[in-house]
C-alpha atoms as a PDB file:
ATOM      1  CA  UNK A   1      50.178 -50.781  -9.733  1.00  0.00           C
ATOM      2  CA  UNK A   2      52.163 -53.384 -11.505  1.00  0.00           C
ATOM      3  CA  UNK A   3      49.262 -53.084 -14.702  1.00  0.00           C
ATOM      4  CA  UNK A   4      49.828 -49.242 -14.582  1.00  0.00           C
ATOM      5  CA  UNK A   5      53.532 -49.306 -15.300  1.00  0.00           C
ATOM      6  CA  UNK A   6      53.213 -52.207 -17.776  1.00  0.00           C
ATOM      7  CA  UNK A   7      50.869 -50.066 -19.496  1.00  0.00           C
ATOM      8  CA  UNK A   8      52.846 -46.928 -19.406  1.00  0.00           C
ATOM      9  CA  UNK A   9      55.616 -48.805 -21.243  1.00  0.00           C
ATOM     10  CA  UNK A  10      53.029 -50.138 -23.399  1.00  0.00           C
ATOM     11  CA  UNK A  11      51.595 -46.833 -24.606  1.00  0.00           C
ATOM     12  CA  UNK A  12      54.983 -45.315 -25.104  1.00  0.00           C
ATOM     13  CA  UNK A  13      55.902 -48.086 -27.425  1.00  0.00           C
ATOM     14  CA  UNK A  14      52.891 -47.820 -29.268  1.00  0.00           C
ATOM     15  CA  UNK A  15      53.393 -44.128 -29.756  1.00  0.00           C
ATOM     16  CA  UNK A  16      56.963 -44.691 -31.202  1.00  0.00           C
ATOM     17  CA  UNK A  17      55.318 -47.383 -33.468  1.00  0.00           C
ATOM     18  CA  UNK A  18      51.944 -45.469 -35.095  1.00  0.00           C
ATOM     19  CA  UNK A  19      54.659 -42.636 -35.652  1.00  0.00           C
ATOM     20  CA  UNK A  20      57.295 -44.535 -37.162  1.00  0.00           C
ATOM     21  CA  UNK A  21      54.839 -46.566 -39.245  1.00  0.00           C
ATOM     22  CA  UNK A  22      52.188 -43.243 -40.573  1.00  0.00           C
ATOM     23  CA  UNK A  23      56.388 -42.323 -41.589  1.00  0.00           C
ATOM     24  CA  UNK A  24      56.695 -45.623 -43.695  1.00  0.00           C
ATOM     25  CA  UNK A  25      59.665 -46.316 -41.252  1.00  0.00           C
ATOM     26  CA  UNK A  26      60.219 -50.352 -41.330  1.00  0.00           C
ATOM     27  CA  UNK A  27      61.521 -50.239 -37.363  1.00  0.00           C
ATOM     28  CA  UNK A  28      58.049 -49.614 -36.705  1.00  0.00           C
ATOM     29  CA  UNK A  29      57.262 -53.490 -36.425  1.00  0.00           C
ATOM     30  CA  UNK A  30      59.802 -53.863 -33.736  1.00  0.00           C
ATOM     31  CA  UNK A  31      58.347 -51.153 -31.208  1.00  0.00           C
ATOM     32  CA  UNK A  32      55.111 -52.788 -32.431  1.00  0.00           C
ATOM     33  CA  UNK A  33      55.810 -56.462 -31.290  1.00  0.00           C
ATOM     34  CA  UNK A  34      57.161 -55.199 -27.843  1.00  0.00           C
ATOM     35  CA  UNK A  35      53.811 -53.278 -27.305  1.00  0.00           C
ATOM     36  CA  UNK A  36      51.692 -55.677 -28.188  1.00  0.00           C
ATOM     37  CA  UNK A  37      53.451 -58.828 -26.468  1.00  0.00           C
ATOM     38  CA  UNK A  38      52.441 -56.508 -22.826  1.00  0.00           C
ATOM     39  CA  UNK A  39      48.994 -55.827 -24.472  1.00  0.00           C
ATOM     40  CA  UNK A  40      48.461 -59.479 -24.212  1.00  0.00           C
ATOM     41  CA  UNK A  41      49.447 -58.882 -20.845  1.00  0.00           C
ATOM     42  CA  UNK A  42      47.522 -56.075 -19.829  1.00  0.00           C
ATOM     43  CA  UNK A  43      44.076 -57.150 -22.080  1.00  0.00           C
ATOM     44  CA  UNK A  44      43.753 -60.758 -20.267  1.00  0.00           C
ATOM     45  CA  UNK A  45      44.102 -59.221 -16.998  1.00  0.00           C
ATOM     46  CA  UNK A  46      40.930 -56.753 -18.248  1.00  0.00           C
ATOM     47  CA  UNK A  47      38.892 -59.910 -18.885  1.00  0.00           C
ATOM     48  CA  UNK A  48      39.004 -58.485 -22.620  1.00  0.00           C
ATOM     49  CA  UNK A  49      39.201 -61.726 -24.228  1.00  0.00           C
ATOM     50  CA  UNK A  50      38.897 -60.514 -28.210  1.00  0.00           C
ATOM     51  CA  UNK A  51      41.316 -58.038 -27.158  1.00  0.00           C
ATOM     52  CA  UNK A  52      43.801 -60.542 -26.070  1.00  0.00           C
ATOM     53  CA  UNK A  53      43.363 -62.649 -29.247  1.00  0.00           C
ATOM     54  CA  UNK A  54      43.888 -59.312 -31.108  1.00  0.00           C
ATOM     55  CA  UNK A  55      47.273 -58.856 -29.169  1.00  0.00           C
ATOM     56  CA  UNK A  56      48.296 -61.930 -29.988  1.00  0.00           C
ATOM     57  CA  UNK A  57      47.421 -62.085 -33.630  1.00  0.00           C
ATOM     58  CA  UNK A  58      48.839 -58.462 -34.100  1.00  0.00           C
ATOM     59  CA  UNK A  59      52.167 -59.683 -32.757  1.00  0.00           C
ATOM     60  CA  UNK A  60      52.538 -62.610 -35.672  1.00  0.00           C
ATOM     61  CA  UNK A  61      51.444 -59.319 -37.977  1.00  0.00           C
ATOM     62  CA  UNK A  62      54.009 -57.096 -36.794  1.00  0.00           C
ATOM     63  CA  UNK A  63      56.567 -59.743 -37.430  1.00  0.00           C
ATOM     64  CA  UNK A  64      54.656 -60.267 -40.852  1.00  0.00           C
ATOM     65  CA  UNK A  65      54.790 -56.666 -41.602  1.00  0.00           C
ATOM     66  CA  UNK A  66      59.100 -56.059 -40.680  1.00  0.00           C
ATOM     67  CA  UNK A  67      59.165 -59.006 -42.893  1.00  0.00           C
ATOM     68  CA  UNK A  68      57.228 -57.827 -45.978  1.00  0.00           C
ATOM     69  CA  UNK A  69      58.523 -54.142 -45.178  1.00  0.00           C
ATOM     70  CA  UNK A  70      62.089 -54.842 -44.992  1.00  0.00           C
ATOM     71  CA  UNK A  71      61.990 -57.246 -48.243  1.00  0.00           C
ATOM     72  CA  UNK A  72      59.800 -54.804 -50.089  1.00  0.00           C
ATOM     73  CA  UNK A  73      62.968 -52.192 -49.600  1.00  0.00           C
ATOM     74  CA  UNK A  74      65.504 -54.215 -50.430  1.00  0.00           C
ATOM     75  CA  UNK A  75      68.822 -52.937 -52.555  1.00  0.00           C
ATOM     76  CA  UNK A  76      69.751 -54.774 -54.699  1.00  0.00           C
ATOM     77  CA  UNK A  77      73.231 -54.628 -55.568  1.00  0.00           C
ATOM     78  CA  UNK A  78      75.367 -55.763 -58.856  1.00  0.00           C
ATOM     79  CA  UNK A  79      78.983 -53.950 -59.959  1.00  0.00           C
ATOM     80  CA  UNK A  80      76.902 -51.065 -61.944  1.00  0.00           C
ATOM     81  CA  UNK A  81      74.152 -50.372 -60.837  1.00  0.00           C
ATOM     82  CA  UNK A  82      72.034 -50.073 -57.735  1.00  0.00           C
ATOM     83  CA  UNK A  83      68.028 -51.239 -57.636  1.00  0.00           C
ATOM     84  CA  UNK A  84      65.640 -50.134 -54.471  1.00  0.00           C
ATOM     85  CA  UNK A  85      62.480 -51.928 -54.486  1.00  0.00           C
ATOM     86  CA  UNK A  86      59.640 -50.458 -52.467  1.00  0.00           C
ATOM     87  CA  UNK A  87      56.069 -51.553 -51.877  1.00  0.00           C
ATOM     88  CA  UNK A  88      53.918 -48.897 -52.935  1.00  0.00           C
ATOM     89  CA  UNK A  89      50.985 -47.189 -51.389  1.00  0.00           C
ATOM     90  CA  UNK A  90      48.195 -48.049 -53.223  1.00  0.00           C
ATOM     91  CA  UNK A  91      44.227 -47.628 -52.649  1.00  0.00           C
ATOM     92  CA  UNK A  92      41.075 -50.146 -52.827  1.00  0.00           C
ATOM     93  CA  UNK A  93      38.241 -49.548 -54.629  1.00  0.00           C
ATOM     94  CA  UNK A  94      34.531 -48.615 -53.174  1.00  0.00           C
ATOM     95  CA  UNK A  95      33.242 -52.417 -53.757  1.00  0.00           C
ATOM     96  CA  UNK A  96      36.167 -53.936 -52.139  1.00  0.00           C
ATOM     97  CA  UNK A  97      35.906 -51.823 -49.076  1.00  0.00           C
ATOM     98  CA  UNK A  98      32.047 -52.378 -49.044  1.00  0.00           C
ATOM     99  CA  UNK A  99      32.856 -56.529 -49.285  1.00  0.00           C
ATOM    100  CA  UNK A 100      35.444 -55.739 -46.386  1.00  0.00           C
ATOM    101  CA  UNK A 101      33.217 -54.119 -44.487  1.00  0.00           C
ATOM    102  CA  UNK A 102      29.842 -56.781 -44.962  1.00  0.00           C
ATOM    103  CA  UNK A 103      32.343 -59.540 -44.137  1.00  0.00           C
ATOM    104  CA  UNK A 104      33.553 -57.829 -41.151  1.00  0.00           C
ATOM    105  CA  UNK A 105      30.570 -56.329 -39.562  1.00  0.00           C
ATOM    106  CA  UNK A 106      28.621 -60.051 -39.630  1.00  0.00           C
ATOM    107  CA  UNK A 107      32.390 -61.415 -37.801  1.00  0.00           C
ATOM    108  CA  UNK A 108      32.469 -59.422 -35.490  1.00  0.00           C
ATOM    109  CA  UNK A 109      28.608 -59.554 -34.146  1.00  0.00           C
ATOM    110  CA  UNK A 110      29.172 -63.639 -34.315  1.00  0.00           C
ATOM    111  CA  UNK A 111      32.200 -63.247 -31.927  1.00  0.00           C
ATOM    112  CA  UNK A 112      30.320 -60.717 -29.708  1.00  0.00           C
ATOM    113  CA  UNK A 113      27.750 -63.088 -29.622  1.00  0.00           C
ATOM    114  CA  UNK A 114      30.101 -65.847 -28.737  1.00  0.00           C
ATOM    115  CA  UNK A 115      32.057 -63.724 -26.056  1.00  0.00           C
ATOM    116  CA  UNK A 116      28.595 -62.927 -24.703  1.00  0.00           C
ATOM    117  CA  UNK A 117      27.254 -66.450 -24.295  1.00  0.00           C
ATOM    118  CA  UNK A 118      30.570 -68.388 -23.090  1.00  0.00           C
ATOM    119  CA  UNK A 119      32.871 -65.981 -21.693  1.00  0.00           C
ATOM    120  CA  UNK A 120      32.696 -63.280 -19.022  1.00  0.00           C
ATOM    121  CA  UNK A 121      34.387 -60.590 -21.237  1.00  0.00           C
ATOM    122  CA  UNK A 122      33.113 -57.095 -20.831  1.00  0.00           C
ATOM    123  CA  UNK A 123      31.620 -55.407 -23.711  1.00  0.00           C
ATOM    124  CA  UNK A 124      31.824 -58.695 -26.143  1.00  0.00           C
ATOM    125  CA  UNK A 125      30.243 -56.957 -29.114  1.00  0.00           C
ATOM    126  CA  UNK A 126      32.877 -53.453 -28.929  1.00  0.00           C
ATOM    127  CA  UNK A 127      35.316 -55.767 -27.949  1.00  0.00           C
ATOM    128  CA  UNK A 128      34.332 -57.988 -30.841  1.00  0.00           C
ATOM    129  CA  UNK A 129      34.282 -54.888 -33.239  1.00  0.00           C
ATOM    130  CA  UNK A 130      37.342 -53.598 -32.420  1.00  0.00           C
ATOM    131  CA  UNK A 131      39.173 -56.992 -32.670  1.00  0.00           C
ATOM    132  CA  UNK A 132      37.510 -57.637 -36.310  1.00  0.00           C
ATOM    133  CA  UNK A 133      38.251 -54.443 -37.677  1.00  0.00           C
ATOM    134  CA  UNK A 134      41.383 -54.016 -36.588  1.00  0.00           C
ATOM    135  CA  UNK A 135      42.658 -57.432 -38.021  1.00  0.00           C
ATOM    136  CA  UNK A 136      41.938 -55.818 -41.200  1.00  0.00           C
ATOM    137  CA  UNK A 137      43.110 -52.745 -40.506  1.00  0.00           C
ATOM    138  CA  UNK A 138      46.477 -54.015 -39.437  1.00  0.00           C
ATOM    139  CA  UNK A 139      46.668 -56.344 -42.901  1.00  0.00           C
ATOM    140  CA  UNK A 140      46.131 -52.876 -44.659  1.00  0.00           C
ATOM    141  CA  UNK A 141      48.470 -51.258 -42.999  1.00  0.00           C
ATOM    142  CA  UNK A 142      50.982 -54.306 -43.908  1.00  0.00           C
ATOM    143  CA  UNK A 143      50.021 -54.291 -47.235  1.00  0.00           C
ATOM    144  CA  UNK A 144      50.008 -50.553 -47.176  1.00  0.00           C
ATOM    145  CA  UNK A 145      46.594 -49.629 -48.111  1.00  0.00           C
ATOM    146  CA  UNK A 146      45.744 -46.169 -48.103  1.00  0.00           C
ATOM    147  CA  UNK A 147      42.882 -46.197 -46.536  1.00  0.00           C
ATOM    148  CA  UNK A 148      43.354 -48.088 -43.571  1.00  0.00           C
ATOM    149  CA  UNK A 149      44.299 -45.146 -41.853  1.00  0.00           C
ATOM    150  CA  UNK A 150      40.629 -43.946 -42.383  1.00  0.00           C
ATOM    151  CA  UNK A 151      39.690 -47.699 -40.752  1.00  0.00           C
ATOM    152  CA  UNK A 152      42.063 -47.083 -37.920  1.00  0.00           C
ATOM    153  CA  UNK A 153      40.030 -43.577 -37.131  1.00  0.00           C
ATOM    154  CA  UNK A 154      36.845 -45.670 -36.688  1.00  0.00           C
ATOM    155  CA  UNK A 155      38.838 -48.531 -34.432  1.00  0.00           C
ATOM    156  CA  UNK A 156      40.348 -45.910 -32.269  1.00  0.00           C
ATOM    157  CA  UNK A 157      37.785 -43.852 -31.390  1.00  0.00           C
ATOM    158  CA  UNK A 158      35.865 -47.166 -30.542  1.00  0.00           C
ATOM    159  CA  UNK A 159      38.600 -48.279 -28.426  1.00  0.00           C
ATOM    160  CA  UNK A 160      38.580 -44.655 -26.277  1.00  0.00           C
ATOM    161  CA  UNK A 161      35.428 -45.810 -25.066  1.00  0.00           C
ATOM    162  CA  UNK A 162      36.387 -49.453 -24.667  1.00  0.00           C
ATOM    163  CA  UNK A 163      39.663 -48.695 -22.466  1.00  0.00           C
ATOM    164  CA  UNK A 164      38.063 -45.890 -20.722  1.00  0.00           C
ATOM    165  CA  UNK A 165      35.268 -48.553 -19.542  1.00  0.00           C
ATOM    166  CA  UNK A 166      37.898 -51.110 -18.417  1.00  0.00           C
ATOM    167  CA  UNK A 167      39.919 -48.366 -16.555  1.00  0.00           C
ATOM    168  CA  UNK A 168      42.519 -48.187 -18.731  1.00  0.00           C
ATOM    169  CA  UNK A 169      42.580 -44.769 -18.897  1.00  0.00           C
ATOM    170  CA  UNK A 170      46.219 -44.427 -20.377  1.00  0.00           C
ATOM    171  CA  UNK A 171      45.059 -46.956 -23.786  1.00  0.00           C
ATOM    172  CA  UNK A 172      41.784 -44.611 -23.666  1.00  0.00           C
ATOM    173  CA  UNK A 173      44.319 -41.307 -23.999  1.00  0.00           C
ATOM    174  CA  UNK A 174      46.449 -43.704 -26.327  1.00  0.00           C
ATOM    175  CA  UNK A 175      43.988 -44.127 -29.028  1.00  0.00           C
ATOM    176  CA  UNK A 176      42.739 -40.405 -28.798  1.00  0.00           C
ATOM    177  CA  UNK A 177      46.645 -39.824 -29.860  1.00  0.00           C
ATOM    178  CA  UNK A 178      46.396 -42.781 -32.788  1.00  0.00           C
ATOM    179  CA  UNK A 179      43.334 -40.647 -33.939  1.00  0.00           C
ATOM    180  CA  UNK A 180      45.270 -37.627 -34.806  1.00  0.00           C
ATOM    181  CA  UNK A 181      48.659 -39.579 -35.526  1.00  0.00           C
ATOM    182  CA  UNK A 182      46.151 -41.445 -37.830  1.00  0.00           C
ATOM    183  CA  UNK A 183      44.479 -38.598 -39.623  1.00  0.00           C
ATOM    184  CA  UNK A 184      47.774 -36.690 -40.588  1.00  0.00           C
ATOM    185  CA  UNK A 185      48.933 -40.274 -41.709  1.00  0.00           C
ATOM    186  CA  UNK A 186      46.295 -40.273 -44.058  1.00  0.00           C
ATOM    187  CA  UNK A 187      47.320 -37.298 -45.208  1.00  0.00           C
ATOM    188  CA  UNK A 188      50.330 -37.839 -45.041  1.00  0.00           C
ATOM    189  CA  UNK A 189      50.160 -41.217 -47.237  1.00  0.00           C
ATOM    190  CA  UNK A 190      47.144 -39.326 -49.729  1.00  0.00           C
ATOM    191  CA  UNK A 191      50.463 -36.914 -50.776  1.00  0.00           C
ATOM    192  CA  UNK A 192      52.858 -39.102 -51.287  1.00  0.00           C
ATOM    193  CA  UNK A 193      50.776 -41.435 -53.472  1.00  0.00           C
ATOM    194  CA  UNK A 194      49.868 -38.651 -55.536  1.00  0.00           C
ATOM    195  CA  UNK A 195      53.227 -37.854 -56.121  1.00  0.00           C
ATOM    196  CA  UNK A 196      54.594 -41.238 -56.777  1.00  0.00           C
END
């Protein structure tokens, strides 16, 4: 019972946070570090070890990413004038995301096969997938990569069917919402960058 409400919170904080952040809103990073500190919570307790690690690595991101955000969009002020400087979006190209991707794929099988052989985690190798990728995801989002909301699709519909396994049915219905809130942020970023 005590999980259930934890995760309730947790979900609704994560909701406010994917929406505030597909909006380029830095307060974003705040719901984010309050979400994720219960995640680390909630993911031990579901003997999802990678998961945990993620938590813990995506709060020192989400105080990474207020950081770079708020600095990024600065004003600076002198007696005439009036500066705002704003990291951009910007996009990778094809041989970067393929290097990305090589280098990720071959981490995460070598942590699934670690989580396999000396832990009891359940699913190691999804688990170990959607910890990977979602390290990278997250540093894309912080660096505010265009297509890491097309990374994020992937993660998240992973991570249904890793929650839903674990009976964590409210993260399951949580990610099937960061799907969509992730597609229109695509979008959403794709039109803005084109327009910059």
């Amino acid at each position: 019972m005590v999980i259930e409400k934890f995760e309730f919170i947790a979900v609704t904080l994560s909701i406010i946070y994917v929406i505030l952040a597909s909006r380029e809103n830095h307060n974003c990073w705040y719901f984010g570090i309050i979400s994720v500190s219960i995640y680390i919570y909630i993911c031990l307790d579901a003997l999802l070890y990678a998961e945990t690690l993620l938590q813990i690595v995506y709060l020192f991101l989400s105080f990474y990413g207020l950081y770079s955000w708020k600095k990024k969009s600065f004003v600076n002020e002198s007696l005439e004038n009036t500066k705002v400087f704003k990291l951009k979006i910007s996009e990778w190209p094809i041989k970067k995301h393929f290097t990305y991707i090589t280098t990720f794929t071959i981490l995460s099988f070598s942590i699934g096969i670690l989580l396999n052989s000396f832990t009891k985690s359940e699913l190691p190798f999804i688990d170990a997938f959607t910890t990977s990728f979602s390290l990278l995801a997250t540093y894309m989002t912080v660096k505010k990569v265009l297509e890491n909301w097309l990374y994020w699709i992937v993660i998240d519909l992973t991570s249904v069917f890793l929650y839903h396994e674990r009976d964590l049915h409210l993260t399951a219905f949580l990610f099937i919402i960061y799907t969509v809130i992730a597609t229109f942020a695509y979008f959403n970023w794709k039109s803005k960058s084109l327009n910059a």
